[in-house]
C-alpha atoms as a PDB file:
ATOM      1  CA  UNK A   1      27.203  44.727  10.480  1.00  0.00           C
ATOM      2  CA  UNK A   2      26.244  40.570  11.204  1.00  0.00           C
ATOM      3  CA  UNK A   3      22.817  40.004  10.659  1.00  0.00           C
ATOM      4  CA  UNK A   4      21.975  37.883  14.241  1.00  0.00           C
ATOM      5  CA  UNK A   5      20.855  34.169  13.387  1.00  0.00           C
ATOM      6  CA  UNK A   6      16.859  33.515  14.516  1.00  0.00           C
ATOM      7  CA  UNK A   7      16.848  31.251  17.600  1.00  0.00           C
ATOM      8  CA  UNK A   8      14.694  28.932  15.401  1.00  0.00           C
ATOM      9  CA  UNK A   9      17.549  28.098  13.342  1.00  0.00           C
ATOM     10  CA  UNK A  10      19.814  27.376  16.072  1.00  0.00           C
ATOM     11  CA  UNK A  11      17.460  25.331  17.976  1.00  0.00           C
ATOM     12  CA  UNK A  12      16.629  23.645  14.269  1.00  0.00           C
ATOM     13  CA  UNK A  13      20.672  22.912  14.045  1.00  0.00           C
ATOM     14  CA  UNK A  14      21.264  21.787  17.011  1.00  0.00           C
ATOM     15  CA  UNK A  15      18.340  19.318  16.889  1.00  0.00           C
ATOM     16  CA  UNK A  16      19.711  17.879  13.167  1.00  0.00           C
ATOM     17  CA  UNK A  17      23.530  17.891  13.957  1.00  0.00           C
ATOM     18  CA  UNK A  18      23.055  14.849  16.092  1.00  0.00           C
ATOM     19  CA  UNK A  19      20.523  13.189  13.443  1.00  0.00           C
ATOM     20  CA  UNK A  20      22.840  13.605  10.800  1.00  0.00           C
ATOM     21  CA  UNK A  21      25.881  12.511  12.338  1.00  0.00           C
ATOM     22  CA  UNK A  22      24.057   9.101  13.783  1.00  0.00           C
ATOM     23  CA  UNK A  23      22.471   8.837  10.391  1.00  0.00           C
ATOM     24  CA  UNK A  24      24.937   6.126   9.643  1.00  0.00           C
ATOM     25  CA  UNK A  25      23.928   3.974  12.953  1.00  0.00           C
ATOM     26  CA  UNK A  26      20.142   4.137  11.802  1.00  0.00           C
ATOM     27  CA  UNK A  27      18.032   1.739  11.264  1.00  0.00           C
ATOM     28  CA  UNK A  28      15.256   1.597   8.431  1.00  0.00           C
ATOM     29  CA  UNK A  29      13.804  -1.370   9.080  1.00  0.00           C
ATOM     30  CA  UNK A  30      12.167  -2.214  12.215  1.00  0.00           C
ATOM     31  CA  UNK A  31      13.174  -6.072  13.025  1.00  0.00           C
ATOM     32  CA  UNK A  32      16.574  -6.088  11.065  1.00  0.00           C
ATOM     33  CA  UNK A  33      19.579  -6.307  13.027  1.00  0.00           C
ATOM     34  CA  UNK A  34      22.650  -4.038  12.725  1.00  0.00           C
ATOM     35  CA  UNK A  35      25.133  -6.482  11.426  1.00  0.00           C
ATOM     36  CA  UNK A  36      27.790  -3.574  11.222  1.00  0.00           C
ATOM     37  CA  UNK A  37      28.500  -3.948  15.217  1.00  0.00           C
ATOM     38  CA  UNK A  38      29.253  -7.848  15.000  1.00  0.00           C
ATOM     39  CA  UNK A  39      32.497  -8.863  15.108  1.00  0.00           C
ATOM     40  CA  UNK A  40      34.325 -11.384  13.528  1.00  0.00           C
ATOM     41  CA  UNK A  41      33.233 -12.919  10.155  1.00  0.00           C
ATOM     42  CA  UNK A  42      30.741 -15.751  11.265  1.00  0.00           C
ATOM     43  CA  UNK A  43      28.464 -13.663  13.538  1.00  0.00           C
ATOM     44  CA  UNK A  44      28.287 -11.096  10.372  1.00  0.00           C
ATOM     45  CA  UNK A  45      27.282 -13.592   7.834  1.00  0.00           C
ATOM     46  CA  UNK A  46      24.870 -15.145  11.027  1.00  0.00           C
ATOM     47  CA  UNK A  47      23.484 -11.525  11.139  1.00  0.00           C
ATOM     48  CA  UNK A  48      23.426 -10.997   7.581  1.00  0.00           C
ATOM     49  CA  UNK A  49      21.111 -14.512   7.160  1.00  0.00           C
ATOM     50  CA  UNK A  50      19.100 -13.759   9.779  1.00  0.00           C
ATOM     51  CA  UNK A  51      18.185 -10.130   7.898  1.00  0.00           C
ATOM     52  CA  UNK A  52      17.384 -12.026   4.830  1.00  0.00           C
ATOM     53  CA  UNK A  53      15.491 -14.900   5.988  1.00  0.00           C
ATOM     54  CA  UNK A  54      13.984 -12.047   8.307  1.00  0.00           C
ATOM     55  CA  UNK A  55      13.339 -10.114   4.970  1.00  0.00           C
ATOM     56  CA  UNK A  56      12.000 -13.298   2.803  1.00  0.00           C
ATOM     57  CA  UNK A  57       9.441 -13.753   5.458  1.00  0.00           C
ATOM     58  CA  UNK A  58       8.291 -10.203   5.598  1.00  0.00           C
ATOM     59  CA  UNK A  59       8.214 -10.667   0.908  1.00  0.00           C
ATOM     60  CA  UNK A  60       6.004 -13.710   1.631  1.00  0.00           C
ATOM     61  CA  UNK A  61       3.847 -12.399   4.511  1.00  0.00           C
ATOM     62  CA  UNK A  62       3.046  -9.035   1.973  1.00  0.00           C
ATOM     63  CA  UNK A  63       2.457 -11.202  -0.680  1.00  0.00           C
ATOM     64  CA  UNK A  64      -0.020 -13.285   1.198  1.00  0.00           C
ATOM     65  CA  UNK A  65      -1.948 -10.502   1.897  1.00  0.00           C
ATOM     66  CA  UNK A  66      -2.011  -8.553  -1.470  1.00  0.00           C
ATOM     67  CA  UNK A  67      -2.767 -12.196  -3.301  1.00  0.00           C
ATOM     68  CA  UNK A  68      -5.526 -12.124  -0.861  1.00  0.00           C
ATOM     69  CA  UNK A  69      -6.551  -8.259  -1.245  1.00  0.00           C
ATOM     70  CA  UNK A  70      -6.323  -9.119  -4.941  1.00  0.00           C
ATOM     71  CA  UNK A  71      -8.634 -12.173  -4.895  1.00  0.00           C
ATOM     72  CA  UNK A  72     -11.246 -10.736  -2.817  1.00  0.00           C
ATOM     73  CA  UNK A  73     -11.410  -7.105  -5.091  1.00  0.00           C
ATOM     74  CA  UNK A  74     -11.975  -9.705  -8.540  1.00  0.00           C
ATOM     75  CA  UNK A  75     -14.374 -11.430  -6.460  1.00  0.00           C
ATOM     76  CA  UNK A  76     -16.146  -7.696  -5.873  1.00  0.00           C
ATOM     77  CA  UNK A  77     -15.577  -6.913  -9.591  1.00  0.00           C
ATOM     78  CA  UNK A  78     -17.137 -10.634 -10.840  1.00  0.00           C
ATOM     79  CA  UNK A  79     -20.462  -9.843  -8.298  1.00  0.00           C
ATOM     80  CA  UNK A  80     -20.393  -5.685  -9.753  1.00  0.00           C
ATOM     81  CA  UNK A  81     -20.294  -7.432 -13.335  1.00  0.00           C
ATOM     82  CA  UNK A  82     -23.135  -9.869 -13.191  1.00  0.00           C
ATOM     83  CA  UNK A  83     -25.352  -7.206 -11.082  1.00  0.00           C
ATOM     84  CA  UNK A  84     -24.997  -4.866 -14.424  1.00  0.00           C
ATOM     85  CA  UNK A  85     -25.640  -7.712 -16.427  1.00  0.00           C
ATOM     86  CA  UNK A  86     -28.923  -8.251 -13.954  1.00  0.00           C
ATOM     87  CA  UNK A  87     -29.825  -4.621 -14.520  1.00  0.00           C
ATOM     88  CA  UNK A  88     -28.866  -4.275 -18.191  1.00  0.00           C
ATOM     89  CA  UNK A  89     -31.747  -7.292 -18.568  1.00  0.00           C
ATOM     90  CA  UNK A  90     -34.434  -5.900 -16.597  1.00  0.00           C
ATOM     91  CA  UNK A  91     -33.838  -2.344 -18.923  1.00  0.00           C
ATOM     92  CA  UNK A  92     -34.043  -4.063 -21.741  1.00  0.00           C
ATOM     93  CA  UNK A  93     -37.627  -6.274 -20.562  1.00  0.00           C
ATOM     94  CA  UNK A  94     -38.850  -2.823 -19.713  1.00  0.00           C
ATOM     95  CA  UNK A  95     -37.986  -1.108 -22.309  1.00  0.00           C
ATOM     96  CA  UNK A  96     -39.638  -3.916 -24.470  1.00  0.00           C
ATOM     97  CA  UNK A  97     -42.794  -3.688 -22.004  1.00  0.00           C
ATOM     98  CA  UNK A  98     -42.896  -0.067 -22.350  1.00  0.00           C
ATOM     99  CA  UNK A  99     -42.895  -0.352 -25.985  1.00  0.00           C
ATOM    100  CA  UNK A 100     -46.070  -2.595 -26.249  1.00  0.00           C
ATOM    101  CA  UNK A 101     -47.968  -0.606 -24.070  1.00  0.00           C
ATOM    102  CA  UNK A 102     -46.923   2.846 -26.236  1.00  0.00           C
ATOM    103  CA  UNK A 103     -48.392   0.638 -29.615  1.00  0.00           C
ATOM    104  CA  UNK A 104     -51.268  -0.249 -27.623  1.00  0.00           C
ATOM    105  CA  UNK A 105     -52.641   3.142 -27.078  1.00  0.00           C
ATOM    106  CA  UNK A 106     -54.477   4.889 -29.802  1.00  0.00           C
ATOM    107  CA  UNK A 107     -52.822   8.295 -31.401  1.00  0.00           C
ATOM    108  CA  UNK A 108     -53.869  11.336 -30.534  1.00  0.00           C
END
């Protein structure tokens, strides 16, 4: 006796078959062209340098903005630092103040 198939699993395939047999024809990243559909040799190598001087742009543009994510978290880190340094001072003078008040009362 067959066991019958869930319609889940046939609606599942028949929304994957199509994925995986296009899967060659997709694209990965948005803004590169699909050189694989030009024809003849010059328009390839045309697409292909476009994709990389589309690619080198995108390198710079991320790098730009993590040099700039970068700069402004040791600029956070520099102010954090010198605040501790602010506080660590101001424990220390009260600690010192607290001190001369503790020797200036008598013992019980």
């Amino acid at each position: 006796m067959r066991t019958p198939i869930p319609v889940a699993a046939i609606l599942l395939g028949g929304f994957l078959l199509p994925a995986v047999s296009a899967r060659g024809h997709a694209q990965d990243i948005v803004g590169l062209e699909d050189c694989s559909r030009a024809q003849g040799a010059d328009k390839k190598l045309g697409c292909l340098q476009s994709n990389v001087q589309y690619l080198h742009g995108l390198v710079r543009k991320t790098d730009a903005a993590a040099q700039a994510r970068s700069r402004e978290a040791a600029a956070q880190i520099a102010a954090a630092n010198a605040r501790t340094e602010q506080l660590a001072a101001e424990v220390a003078r009260l600690k010192a103040a607290l001190e001369k008040l503790e020797k200036k009362q008598p013992a019980k």
